[in-house]
Protein backbone atom coordinates (compact mmCIF):
# COMPACT_ATOMS: atom_id res chain seq x y z
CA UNK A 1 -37.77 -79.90 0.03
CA UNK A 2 -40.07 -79.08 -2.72
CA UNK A 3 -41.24 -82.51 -3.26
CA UNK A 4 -42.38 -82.90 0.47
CA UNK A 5 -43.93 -79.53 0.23
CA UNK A 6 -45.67 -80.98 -2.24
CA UNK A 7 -46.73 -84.46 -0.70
CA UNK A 8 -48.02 -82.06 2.39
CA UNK A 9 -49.71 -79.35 0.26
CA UNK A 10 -51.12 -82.97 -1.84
CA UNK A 11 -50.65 -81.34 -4.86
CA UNK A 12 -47.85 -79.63 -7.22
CA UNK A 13 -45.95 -76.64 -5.96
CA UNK A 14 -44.41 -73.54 -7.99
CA UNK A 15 -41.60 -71.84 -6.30
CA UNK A 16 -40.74 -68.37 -6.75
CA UNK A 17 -37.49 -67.12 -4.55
CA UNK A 18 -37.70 -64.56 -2.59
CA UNK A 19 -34.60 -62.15 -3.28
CA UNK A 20 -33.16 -60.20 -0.10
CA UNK A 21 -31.96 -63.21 2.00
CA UNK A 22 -28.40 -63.20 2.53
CA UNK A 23 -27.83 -66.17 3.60
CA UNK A 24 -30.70 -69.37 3.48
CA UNK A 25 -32.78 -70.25 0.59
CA UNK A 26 -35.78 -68.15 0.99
CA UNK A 27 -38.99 -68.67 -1.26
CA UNK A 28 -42.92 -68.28 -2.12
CA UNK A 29 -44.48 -71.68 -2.59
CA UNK A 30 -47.96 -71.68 -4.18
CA UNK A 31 -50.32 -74.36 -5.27
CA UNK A 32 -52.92 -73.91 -8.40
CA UNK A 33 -55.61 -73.46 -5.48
CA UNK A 34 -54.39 -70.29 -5.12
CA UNK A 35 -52.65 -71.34 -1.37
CA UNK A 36 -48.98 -69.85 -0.90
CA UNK A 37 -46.76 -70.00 1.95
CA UNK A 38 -43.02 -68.95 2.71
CA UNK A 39 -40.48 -71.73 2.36
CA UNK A 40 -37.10 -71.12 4.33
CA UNK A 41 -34.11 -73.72 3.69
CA UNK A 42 -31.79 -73.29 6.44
CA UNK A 43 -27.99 -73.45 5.76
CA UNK A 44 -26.39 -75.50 8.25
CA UNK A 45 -23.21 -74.06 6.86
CA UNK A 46 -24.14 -70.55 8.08
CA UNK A 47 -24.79 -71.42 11.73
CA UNK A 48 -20.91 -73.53 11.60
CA UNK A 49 -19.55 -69.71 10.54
CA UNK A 50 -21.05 -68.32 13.61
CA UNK A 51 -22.86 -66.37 11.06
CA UNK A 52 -26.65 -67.33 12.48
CA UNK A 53 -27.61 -69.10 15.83
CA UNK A 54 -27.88 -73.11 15.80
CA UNK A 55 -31.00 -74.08 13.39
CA UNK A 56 -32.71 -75.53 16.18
CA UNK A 57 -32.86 -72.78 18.21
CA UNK A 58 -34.02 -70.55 15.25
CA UNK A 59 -36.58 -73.11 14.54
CA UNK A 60 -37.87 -72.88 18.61
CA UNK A 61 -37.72 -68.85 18.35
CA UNK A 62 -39.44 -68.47 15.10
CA UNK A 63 -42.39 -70.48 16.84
CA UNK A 64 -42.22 -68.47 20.26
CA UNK A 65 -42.35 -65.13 18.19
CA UNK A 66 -45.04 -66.15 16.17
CA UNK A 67 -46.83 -67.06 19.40
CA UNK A 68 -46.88 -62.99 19.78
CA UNK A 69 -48.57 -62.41 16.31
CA UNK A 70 -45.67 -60.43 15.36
CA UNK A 71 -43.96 -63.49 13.59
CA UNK A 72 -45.46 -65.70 11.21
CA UNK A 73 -46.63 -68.71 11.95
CA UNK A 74 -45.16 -72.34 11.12
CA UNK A 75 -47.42 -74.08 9.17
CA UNK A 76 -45.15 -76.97 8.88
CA UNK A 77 -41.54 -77.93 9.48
CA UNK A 78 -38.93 -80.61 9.05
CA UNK A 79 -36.29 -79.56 11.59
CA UNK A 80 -34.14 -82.72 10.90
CA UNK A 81 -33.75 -81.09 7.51
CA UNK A 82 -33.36 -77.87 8.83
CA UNK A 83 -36.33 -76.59 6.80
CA UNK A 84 -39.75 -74.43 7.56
CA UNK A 85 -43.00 -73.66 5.76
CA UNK A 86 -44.50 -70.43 6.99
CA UNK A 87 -47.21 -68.42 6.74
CA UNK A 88 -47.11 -66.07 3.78
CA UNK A 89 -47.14 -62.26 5.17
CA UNK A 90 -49.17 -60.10 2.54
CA UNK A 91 -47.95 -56.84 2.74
CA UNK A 92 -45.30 -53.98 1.86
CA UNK A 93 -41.30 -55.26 2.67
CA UNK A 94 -40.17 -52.16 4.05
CA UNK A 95 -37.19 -50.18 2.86
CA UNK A 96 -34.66 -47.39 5.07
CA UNK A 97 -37.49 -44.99 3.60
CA UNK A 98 -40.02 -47.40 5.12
CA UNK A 99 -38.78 -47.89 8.68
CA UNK A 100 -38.58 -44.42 8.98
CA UNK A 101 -41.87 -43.70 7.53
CA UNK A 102 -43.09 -46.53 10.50
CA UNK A 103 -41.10 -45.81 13.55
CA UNK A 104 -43.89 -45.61 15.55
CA UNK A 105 -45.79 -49.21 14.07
CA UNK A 106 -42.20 -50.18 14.01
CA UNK A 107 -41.64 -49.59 18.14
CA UNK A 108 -45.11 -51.17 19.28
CA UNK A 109 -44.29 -54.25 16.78
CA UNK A 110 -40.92 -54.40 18.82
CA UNK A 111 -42.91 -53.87 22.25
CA UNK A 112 -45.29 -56.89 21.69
CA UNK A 113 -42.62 -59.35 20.48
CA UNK A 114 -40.40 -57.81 23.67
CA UNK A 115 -43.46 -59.24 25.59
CA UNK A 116 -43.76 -62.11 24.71
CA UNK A 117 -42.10 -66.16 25.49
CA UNK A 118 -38.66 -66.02 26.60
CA UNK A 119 -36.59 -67.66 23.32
CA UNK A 120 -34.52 -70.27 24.26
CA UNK A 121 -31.19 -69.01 23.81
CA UNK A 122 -29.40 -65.55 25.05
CA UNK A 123 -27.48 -62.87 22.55
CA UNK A 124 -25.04 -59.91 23.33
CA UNK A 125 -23.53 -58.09 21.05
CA UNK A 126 -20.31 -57.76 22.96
CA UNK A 127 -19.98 -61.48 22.82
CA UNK A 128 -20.82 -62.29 19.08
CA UNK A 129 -18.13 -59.28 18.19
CA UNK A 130 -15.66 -61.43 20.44
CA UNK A 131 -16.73 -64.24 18.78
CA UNK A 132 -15.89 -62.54 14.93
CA UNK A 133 -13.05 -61.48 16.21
CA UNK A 134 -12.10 -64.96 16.73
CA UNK A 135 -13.02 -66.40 13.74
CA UNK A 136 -11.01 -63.83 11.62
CA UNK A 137 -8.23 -64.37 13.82
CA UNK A 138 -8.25 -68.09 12.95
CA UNK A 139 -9.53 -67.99 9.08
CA UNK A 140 -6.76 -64.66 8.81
CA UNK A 141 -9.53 -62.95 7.21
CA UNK A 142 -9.72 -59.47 6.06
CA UNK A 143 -11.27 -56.88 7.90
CA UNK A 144 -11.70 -52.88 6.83
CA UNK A 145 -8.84 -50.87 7.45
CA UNK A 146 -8.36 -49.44 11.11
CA UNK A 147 -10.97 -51.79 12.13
CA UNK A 148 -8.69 -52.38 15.44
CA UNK A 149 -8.17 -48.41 16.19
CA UNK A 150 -12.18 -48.65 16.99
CA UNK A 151 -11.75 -51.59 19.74
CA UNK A 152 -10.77 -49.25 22.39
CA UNK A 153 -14.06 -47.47 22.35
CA UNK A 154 -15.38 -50.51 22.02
CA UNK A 155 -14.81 -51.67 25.84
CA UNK A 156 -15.82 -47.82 26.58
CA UNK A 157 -19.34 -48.51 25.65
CA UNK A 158 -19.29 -51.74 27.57
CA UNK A 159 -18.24 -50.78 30.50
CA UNK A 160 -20.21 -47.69 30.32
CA UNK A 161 -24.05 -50.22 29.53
CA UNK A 162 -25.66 -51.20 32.55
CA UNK A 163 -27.19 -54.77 32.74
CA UNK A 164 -31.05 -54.65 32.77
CA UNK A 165 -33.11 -57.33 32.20
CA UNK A 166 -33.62 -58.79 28.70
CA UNK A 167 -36.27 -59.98 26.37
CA UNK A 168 -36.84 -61.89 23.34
CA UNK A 169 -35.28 -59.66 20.81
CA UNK A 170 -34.89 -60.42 16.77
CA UNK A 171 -31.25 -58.80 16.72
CA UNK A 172 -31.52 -58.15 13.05
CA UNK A 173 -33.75 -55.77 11.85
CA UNK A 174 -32.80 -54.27 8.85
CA UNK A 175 -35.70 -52.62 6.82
CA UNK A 176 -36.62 -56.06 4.52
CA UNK A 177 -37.39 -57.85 7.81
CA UNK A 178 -40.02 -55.80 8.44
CA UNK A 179 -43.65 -56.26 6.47
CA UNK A 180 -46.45 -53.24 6.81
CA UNK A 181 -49.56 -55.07 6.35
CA UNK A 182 -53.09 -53.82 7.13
CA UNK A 183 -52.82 -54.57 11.01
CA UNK A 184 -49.58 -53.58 11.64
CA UNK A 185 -45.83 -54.40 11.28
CA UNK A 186 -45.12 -57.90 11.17
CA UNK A 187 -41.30 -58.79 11.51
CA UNK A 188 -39.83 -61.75 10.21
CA UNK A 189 -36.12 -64.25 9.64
CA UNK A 190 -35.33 -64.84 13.32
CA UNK A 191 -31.36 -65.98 11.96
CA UNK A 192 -29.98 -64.22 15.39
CA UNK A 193 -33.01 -63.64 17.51
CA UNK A 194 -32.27 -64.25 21.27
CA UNK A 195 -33.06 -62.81 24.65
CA UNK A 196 -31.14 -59.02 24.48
CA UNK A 197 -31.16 -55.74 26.14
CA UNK A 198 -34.29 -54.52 24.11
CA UNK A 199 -31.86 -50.69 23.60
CA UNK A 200 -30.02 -52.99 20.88
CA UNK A 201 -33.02 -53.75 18.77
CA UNK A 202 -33.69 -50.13 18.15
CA UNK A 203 -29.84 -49.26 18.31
CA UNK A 204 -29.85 -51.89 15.24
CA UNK A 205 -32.86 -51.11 13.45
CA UNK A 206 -31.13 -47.29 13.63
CA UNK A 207 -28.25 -48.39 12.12
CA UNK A 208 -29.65 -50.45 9.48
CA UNK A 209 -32.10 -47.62 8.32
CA UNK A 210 -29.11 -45.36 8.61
CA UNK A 211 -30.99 -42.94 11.05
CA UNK A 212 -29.48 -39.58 12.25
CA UNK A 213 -29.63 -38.72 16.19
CA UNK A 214 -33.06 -36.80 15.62
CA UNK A 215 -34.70 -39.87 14.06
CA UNK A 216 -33.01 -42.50 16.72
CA UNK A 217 -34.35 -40.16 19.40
CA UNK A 218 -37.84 -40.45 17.87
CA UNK A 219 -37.43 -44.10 17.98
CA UNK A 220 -36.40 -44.22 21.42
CA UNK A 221 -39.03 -41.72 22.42
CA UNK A 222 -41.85 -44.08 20.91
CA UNK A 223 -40.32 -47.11 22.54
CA UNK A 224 -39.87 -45.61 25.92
CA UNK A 225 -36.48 -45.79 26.45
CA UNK A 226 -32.92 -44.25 26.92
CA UNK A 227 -31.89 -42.66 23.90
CA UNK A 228 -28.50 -42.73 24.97
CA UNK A 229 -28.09 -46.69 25.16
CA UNK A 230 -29.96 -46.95 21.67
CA UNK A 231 -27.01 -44.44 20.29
CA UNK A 232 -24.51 -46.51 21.66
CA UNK A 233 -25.93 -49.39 20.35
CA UNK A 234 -26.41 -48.60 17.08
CA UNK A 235 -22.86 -47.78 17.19
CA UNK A 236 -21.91 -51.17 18.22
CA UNK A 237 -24.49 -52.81 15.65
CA UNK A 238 -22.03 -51.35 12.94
CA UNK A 239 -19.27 -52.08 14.88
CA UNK A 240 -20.36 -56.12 14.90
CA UNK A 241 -22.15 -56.36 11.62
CA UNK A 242 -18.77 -55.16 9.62
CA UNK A 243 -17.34 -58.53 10.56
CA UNK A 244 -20.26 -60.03 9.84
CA UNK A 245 -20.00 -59.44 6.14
CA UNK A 246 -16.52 -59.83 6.75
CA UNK A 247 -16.98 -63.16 7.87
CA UNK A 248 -19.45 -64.60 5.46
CA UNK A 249 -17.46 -62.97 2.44
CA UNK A 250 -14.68 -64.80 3.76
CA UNK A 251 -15.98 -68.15 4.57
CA UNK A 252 -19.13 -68.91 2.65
CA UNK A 253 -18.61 -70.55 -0.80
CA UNK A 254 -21.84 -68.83 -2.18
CA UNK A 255 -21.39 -65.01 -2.62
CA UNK A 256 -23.92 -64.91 -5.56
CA UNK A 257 -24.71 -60.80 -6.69
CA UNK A 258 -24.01 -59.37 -3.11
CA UNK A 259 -20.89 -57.76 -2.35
CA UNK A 260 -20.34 -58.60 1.16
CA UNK A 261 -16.73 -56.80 1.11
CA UNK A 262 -17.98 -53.80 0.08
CA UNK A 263 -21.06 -53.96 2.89
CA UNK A 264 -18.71 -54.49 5.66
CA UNK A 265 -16.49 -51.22 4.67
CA UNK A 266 -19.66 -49.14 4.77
CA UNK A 267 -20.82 -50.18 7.94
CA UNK A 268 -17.17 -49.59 8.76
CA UNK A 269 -17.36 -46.52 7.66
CA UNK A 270 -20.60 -45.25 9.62
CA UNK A 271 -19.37 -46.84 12.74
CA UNK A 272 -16.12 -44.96 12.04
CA UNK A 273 -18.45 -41.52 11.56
CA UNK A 274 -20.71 -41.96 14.89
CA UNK A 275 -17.74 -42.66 17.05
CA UNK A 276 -15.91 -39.50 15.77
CA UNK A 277 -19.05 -37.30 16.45
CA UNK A 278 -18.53 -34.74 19.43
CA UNK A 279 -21.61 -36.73 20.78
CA UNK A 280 -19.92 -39.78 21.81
CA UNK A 281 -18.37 -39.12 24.88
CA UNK A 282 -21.81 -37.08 26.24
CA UNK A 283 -23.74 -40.34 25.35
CA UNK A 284 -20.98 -42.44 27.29
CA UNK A 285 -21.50 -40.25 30.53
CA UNK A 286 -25.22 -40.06 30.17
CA UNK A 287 -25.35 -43.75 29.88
CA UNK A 288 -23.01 -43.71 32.97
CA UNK A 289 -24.83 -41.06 35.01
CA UNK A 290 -28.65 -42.18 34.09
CA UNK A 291 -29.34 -46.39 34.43
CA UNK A 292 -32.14 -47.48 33.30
């Protein structure tokens, strides 16, 4: 991939990965002209684990969001090898310390790419935990301890979430997928992006940042919606996401410095804490009592 970056760029390239990235080859390509752009290597390999959304459809929605001036743009591509050259986002990758120091930049980034194209594909998070479920099932991987003791509230928070129209949603926002630059948050790696109840993209960006009820309120409040849905759904981000690690630590070959086990039992472990709380049966009847 480097040598047809090269033949476009018509001169040498220096790569320098890009560390974060949990699953595809992600890295800064720069010529001696001082010209850089993002280079992301798509695994095929994740997408067969059920671990990312076909590469063709993250291809189409990386385009789409970029469309919005939230995502980068594609420079170039080669989708028969899975592969895209972006634009390179100059700013400050964003930590838990980050998103919460941006929550408001954060919910009008989230507001503009909810506004924009339709992607081409639909996501719930109901289904892809089904869809875990199934691949540990058949794999007999491990999962955290008690994991199935948390499936009955599980189907209490579906049953209890109204269907409301959805929008193009990135379905993965932990705090490095976000970039503060000079005009505002830019959000990037569109692995599992998909049209979504927009309550799960701040229910997840919550949970990834680790926020406590005052903070996800704030969120909601700046988004202008339910805080009750974006509770649940931060519940059910950890809920899902457990198996995610479960499932890559389990099937992918490449486990590198991570510790995916170890990831999955704390998500565990905060799902485990929110569903616990006093709270959770007030947020299942308000959710109940108050559609959106």
């Amino acid at each position: 991939m480097l040598e047809l970056v090269a033949a476009w760029a018509g001169r040498p390239v220096h790569e320098v990965p890009i560390k974060g990235g949990l699953s595809h080859r992600v890295s800064r390509v720069e010529c001696e002209d001082g010209r850089q752009w993002v280079l992301r290597v798509l695994d095929p390999a994740v997408c067969a684990a059920g671990l990312g959304i076909p590469l063709e459809q993250e291809i189409a929605n990386t385009e789409l969001a970029a469309r919005t001036g939230v995502g980068p743009s594609i420079v170039a591509s080669w989708p028969e090898c899975g592969t895209l050259l972006l634009e390179y986002v100059e700013g400050v990758t964003l930590d838990a310390a980050g998103v919460a120091a941006n929550i408001e930049g954060i919910a009008k980034a989230c507001k503009v790419l909810h506004a924009g194209p339709r992607f081409v594909n639909d996501f719930s998070i109901f289904d892809k935990l089904r869809q875990f479920r199934e691949i540990c099932r058949q794999y007999g991987l491990s999962r955290p301890d008690g994991y199935d003791d948390v499936l009955p509230a599980v189907e209490e928070i579906e049953r209890a979430m109204p269907r409301v129209p959805t929008v193009p949603c990135h379905n993965d926002l932990l705090a490095g997928n976000f970039i503060a630059t000079a005009d505002g948050i830019r959000i990037v790696d569109y692995q599992l992006s998909g049209n979504n109840d927009p309550a799960f993209e701040l229910g997840d960006i919550a949970a990834e940042a680790d926020f406590d009820p005052d903070r996800t309120a704030r969120l909601a409040r700046a988004y202008g919606i339910d805080e009750a849905r974006v509770r649940l759904f931060l519940i059910m981000s950890n809920v899902t996401w457990t198996l995610w690690f479960s499932v890559h630590h389990g099937l992918m070959a490449r486990q590198g410095a991570f510790d995916y086990a170890a990831e999955a039992a704390e998500k565990f472990a905060r799902a485990v804490r929110d569903l616990d709380d006093p709270s959770f049966g007030q947020l299942i009847d308000q959710t109940r009592r108050h559609p959106p």
